[in-house]
PDB file of N, CA and C in Angstrom:
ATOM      1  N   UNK A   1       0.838  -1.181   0.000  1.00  0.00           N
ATOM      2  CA  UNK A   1       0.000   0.000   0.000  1.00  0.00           C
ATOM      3  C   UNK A   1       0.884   1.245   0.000  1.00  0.00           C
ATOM      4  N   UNK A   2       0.529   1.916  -0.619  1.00  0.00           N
ATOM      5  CA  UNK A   2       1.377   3.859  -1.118  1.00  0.00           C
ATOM      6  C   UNK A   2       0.738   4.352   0.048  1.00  0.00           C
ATOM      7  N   UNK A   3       1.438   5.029   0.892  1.00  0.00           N
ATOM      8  CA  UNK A   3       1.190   6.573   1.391  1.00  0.00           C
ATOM      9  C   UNK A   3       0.943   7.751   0.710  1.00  0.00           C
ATOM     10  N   UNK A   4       0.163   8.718   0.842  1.00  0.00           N
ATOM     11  CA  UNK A   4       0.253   9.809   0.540  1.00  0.00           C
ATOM     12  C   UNK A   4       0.980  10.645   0.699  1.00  0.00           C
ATOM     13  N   UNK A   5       2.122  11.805   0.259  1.00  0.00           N
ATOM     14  CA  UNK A   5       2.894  12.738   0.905  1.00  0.00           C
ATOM     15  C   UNK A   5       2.365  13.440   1.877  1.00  0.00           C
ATOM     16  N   UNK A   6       0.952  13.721   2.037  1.00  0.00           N
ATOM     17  CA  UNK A   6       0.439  14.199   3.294  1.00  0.00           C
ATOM     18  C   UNK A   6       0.316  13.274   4.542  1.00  0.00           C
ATOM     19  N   UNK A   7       0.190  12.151   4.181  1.00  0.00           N
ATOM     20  CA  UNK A   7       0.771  10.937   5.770  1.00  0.00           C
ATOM     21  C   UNK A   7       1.988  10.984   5.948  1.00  0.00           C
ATOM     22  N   UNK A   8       2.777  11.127   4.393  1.00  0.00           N
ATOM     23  CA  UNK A   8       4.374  10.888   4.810  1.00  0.00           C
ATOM     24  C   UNK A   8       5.073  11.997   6.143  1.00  0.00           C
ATOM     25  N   UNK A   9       3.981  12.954   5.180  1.00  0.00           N
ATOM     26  CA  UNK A   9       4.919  14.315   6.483  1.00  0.00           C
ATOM     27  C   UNK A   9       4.017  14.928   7.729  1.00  0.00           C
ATOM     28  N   UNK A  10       2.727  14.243   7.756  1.00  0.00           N
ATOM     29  CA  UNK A  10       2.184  14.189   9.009  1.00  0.00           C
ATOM     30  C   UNK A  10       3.098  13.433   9.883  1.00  0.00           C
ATOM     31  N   UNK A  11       3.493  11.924   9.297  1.00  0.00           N
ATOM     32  CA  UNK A  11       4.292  11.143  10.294  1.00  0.00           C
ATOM     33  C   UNK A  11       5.353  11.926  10.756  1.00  0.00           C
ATOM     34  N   UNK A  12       6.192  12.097   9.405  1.00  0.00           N
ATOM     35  CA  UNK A  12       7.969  13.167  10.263  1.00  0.00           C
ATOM     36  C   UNK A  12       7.405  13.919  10.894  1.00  0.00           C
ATOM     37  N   UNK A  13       5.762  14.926  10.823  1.00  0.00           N
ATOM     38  CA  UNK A  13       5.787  15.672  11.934  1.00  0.00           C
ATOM     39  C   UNK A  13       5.568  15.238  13.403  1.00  0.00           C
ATOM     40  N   UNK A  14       4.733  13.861  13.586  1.00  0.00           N
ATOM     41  CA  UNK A  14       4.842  13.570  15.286  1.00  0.00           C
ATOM     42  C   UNK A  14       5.933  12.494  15.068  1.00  0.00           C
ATOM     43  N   UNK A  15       7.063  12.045  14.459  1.00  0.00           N
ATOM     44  CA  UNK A  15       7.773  11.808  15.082  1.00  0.00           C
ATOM     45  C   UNK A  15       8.636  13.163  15.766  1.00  0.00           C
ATOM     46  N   UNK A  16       9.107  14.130  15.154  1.00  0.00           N
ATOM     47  CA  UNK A  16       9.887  14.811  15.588  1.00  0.00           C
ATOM     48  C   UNK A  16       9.322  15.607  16.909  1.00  0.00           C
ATOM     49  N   UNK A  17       7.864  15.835  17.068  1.00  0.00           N
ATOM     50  CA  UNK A  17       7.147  15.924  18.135  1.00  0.00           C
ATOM     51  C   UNK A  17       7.800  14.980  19.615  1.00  0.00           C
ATOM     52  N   UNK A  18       7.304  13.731  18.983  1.00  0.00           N
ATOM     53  CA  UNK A  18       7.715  12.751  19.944  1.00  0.00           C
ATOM     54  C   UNK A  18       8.675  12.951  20.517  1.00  0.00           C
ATOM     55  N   UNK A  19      10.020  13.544  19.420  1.00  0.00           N
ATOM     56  CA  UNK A  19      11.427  12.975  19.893  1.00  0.00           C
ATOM     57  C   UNK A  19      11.546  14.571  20.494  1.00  0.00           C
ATOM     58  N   UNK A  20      11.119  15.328  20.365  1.00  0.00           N
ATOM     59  CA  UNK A  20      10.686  16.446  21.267  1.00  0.00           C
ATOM     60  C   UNK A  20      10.527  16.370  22.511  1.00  0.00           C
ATOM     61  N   UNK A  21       9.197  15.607  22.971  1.00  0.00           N
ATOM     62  CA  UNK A  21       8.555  15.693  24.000  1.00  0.00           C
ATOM     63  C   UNK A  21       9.587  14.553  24.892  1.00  0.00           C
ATOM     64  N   UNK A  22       9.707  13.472  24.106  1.00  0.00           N
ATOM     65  CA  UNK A  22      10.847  12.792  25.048  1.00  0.00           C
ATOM     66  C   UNK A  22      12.069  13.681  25.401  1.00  0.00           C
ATOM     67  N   UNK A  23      12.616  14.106  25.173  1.00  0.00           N
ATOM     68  CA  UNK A  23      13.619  14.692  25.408  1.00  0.00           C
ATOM     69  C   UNK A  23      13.356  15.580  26.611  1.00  0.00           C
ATOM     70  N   UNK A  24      12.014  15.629  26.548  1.00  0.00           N
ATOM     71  CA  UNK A  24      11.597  16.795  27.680  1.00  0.00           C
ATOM     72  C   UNK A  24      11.798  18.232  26.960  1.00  0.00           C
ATOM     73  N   UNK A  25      11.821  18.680  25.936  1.00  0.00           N
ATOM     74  CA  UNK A  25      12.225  19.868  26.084  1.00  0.00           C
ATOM     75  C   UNK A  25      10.937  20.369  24.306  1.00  0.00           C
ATOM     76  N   UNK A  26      11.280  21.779  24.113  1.00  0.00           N
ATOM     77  CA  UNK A  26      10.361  22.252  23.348  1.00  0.00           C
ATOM     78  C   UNK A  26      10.636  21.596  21.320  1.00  0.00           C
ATOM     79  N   UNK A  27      10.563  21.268  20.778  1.00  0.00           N
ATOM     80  CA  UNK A  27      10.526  21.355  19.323  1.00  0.00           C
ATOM     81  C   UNK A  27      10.567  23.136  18.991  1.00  0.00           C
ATOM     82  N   UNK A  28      11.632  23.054  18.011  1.00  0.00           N
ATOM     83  CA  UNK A  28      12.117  24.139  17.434  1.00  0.00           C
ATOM     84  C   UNK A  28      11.403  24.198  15.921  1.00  0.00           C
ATOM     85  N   UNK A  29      10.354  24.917  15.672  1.00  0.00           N
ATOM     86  CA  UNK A  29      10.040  24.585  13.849  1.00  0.00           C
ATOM     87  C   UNK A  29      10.160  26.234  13.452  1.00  0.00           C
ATOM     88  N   UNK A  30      11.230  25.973  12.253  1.00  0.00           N
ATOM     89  CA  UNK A  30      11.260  27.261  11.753  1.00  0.00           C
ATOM     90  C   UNK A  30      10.818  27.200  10.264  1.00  0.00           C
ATOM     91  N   UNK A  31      10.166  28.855   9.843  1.00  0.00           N
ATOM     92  CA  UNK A  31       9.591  29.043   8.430  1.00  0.00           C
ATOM     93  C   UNK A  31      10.610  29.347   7.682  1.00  0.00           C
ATOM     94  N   UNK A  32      10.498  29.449   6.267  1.00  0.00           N
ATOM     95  CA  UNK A  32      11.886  29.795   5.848  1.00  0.00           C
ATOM     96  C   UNK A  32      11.038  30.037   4.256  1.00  0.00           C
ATOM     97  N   UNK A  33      11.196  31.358   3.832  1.00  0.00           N
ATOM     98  CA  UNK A  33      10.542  31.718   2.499  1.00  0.00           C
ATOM     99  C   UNK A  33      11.651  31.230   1.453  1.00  0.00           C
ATOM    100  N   UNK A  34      11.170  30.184   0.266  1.00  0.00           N
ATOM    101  CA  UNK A  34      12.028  29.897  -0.297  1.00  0.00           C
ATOM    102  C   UNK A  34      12.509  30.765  -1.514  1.00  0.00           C
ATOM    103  N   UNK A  35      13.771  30.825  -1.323  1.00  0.00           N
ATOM    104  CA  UNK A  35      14.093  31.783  -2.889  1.00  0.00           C
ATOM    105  C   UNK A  35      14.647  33.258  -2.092  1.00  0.00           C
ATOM    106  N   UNK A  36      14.246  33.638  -0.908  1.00  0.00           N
ATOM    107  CA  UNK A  36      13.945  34.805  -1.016  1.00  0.00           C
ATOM    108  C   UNK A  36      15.602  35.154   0.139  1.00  0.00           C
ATOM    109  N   UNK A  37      16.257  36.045   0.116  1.00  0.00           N
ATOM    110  CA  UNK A  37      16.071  37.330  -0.840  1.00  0.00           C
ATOM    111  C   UNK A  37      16.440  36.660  -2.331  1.00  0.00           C
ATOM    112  N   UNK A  38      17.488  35.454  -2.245  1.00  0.00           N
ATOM    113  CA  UNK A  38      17.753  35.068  -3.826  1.00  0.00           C
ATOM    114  C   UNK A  38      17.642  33.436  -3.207  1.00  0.00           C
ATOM    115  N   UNK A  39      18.083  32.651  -3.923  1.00  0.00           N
ATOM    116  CA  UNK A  39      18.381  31.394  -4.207  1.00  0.00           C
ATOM    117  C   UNK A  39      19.601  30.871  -3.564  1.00  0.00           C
ATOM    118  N   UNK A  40      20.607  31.669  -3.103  1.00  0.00           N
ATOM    119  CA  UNK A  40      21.730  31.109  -2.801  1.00  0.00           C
ATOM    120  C   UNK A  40      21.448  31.613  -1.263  1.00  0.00           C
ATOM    121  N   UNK A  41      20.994  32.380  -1.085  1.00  0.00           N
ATOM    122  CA  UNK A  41      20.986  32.824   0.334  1.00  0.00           C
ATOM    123  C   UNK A  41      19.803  32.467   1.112  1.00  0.00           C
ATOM    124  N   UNK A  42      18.885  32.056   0.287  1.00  0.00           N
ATOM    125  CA  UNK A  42      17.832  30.853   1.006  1.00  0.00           C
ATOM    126  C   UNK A  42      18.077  29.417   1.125  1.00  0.00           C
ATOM    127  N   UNK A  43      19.118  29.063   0.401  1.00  0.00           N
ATOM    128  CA  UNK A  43      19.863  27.750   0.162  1.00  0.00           C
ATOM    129  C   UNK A  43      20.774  27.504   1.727  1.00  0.00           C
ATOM    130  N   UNK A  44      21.408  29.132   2.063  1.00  0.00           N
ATOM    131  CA  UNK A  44      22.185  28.712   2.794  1.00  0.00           C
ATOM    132  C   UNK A  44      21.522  28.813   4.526  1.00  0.00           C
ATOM    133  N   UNK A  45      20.333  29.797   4.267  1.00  0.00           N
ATOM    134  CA  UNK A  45      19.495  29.846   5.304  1.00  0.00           C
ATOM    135  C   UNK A  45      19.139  28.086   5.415  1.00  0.00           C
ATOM    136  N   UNK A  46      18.383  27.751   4.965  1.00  0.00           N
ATOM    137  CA  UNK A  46      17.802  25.970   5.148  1.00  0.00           C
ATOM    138  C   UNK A  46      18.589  25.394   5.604  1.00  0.00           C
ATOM    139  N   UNK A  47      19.914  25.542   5.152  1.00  0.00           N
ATOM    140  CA  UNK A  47      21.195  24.356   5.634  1.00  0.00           C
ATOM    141  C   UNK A  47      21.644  24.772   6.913  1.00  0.00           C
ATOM    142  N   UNK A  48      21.745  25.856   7.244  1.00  0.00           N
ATOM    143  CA  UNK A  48      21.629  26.513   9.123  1.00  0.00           C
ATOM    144  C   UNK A  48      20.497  25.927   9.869  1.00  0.00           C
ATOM    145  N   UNK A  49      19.534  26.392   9.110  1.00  0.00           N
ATOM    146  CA  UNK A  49      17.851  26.070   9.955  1.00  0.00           C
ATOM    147  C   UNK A  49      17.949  24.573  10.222  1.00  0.00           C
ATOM    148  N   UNK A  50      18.053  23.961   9.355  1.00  0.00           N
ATOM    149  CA  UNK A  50      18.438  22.045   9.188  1.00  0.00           C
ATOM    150  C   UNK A  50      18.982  21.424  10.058  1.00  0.00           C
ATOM    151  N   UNK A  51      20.343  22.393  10.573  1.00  0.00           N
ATOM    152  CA  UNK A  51      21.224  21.631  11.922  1.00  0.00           C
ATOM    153  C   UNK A  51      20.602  22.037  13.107  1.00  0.00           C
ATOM    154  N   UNK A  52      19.558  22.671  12.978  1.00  0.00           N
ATOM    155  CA  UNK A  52      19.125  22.870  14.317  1.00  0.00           C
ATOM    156  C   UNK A  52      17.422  22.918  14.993  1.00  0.00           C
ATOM    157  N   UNK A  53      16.869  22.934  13.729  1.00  0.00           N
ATOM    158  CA  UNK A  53      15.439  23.030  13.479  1.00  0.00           C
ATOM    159  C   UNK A  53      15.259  21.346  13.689  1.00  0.00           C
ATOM    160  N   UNK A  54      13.579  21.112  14.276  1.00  0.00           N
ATOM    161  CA  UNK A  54      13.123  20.320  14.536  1.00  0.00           C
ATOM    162  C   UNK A  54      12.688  19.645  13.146  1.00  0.00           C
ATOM    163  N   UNK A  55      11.291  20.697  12.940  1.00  0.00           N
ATOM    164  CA  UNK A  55      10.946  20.777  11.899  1.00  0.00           C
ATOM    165  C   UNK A  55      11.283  22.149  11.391  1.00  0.00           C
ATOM    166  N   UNK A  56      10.729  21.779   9.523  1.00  0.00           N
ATOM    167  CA  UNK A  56      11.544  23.239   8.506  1.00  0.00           C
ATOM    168  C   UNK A  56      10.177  23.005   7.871  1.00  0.00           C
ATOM    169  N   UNK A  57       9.643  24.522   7.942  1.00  0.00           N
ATOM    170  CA  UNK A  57       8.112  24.869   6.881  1.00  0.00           C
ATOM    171  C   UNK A  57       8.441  25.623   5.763  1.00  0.00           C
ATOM    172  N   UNK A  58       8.310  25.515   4.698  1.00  0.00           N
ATOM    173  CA  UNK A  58       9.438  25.675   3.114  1.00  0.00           C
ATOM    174  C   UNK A  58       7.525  26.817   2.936  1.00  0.00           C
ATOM    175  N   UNK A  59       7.698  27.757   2.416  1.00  0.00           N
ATOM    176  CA  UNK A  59       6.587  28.616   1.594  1.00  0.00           C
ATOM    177  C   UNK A  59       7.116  29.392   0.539  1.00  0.00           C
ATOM    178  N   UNK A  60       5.702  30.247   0.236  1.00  0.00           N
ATOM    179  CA  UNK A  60       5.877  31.190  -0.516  1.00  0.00           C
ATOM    180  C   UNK A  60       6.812  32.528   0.044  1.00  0.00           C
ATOM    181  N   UNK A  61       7.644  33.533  -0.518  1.00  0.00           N
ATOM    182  CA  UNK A  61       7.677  34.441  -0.197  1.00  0.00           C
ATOM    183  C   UNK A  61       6.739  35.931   0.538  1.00  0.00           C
ATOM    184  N   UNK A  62       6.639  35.894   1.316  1.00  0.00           N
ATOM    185  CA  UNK A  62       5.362  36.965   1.980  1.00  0.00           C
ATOM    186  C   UNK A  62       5.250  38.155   0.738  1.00  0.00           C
ATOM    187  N   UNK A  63       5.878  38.722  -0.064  1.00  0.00           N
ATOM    188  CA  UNK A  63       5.826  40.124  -1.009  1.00  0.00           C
ATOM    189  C   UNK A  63       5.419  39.386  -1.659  1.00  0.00           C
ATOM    190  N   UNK A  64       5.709  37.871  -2.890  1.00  0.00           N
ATOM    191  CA  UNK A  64       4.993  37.124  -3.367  1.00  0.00           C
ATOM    192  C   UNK A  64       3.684  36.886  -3.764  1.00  0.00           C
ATOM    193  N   UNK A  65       3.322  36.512  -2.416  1.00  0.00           N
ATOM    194  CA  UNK A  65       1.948  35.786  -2.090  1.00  0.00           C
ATOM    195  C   UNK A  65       1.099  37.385  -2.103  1.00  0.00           C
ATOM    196  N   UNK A  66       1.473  38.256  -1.690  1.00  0.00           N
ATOM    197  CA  UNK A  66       0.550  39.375  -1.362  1.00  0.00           C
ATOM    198  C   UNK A  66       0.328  40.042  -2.959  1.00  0.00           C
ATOM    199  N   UNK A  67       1.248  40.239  -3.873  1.00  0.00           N
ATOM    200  CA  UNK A  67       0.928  40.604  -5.135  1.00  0.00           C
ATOM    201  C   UNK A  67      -0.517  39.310  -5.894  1.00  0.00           C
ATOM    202  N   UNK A  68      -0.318  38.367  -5.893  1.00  0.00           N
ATOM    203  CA  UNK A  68      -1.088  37.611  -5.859  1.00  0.00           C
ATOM    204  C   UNK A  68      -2.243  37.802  -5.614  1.00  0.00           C
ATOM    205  N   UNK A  69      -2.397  38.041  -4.079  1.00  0.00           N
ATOM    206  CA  UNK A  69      -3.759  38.348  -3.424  1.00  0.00           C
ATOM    207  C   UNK A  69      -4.044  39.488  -4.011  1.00  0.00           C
ATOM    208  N   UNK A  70      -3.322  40.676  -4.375  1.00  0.00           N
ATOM    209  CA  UNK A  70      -4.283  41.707  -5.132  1.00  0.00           C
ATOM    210  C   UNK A  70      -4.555  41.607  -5.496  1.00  0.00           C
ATOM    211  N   UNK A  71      -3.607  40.687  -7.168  1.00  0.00           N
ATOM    212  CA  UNK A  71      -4.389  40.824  -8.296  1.00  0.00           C
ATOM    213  C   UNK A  71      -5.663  39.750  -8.159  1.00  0.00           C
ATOM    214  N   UNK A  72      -5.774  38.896  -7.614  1.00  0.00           N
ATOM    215  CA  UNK A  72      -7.163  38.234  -7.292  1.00  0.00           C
ATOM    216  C   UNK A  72      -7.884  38.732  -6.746  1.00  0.00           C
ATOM    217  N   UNK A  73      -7.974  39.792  -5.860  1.00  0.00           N
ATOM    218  CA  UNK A  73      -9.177  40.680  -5.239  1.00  0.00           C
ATOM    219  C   UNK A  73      -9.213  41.545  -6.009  1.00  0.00           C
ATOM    220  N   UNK A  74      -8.509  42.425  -6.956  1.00  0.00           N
ATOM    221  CA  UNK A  74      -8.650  43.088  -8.031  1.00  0.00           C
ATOM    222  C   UNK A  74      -9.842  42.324  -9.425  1.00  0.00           C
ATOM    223  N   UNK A  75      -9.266  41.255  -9.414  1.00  0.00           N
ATOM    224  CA  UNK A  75      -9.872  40.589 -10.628  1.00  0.00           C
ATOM    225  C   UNK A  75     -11.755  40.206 -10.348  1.00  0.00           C
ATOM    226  N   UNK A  76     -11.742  40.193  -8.563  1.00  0.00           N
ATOM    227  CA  UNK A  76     -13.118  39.747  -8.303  1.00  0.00           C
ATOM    228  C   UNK A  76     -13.984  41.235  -8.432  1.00  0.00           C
ATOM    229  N   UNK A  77     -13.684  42.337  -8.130  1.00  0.00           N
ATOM    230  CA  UNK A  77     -14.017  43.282  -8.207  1.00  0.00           C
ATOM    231  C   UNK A  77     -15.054  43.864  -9.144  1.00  0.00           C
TER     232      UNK A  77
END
């Protein structure tokens, strides 16, 4: 039977929970806009965040996503 990528990374998320809470101590999850300010310097952000982050939440850029949302509330208008 296939998993879905949404079970796959529900699971990594309570394991790393788990291995959290055993430890006794808090889970570290950091966001990290990909690309942004460029490609090499979000590349090197992830690989910092990675050695120390629990979990890593990969998105859109926030200036991105908000041009977006205009032009779609523009377009409903």
């Amino acid at each position: 039977m296939r998993t879905s990528p949404l079970s796959w990374s529900a699971a990594r998320l309570d394991y790393a929970l788990a291995a959290s809470r055993e430890e006794q101590r808090a889970a570290l999850a950091i966001y990290l806009p990909v690309g942004y300010p460029n490609r090499a310097a979000s590349r090197e952000a992830l690989l910092l965040a990675a050695e120390h982050a629990d979990v890593l939440e990969l998105g859109v850029p926030h200036h991105f996503s908000e041009r977006c949302t205009d032009r779609i509330a523009g377009d409903l208008r």
